[in-house]
Protein backbone atom coordinates (compact mmCIF):
# COMPACT_ATOMS: atom_id res chain seq x y z
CA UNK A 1 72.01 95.89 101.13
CA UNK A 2 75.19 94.61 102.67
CA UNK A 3 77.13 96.42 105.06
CA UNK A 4 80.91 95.88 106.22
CA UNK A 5 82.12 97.12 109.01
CA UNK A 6 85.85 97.08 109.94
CA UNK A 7 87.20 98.17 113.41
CA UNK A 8 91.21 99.04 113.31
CA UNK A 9 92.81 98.87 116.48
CA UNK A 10 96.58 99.11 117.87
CA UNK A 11 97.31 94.90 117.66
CA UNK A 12 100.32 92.47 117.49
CA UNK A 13 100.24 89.12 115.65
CA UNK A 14 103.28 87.49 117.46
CA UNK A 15 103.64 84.01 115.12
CA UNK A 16 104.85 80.75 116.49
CA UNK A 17 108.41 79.94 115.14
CA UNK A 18 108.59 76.80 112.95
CA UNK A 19 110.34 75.44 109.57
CA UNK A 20 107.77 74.69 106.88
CA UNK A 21 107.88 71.74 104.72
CA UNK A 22 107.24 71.97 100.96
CA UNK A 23 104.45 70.04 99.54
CA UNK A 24 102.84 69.41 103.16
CA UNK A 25 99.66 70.55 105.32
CA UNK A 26 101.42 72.75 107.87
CA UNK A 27 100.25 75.00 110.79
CA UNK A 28 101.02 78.42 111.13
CA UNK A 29 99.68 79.60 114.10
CA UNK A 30 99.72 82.81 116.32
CA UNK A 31 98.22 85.48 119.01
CA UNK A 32 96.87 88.70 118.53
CA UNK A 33 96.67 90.82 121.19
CA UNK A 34 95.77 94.59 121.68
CA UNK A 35 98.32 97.43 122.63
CA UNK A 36 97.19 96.49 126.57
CA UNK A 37 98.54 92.81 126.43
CA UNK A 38 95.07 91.90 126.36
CA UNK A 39 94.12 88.51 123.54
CA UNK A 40 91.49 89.67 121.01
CA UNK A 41 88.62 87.24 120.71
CA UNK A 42 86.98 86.27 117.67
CA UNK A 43 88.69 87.99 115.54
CA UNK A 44 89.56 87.09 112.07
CA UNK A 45 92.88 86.93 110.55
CA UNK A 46 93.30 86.91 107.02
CA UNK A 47 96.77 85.14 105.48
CA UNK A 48 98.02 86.20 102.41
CA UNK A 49 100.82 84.13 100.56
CA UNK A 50 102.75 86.74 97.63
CA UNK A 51 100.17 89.01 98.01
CA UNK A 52 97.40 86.96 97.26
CA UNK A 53 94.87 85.64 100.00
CA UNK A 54 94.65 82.48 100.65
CA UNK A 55 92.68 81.74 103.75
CA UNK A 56 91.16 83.09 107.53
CA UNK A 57 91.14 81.93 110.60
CA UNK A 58 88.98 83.33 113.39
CA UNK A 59 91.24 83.68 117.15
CA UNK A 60 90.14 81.51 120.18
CA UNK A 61 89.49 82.97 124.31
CA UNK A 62 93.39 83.44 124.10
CA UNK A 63 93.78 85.22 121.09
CA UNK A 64 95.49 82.28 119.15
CA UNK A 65 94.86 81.36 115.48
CA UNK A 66 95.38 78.81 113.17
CA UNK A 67 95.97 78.50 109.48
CA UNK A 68 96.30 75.16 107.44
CA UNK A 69 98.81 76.09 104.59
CA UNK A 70 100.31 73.62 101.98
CA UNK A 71 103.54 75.32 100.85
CA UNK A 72 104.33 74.85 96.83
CA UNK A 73 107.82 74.86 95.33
């Protein structure tokens, strides 16, 4: 039997400001941090591109992230 649990806490995801280019592997990357300032560690982030998801990336000792996304036109 598989069990899921999911803890839901006050967080921000405060993204890094950048231009993506079309048809190239580009880095979109952030911080998540509680409602105390404090970084979350280890804690996955899901991106979801229209709706649909695409990938996760799992936040460092700092609370930063990393997703590898290839933007389509």
């Amino acid at each position: 039997m598989r069990s899921i649990l999911q803890i839901v806490i006050n967080s921000t995801v405060t993204l890094e400001k950048r231009d993506l280019v079309l048809n190239k592997e580009n880095n979109i990357a952030g911080t998540l941090i509680d409602a105390t300032d404090i970084p979350i560690v280890n804690a996955k982030v899901h991106l979801y591109v229209d709706g649909a998801y695409d990938s996760s990336a799992v936040t460092d000792k700092n609370g930063v992230f990393t997703f590898k996304y290839t933007p389509r036109n």
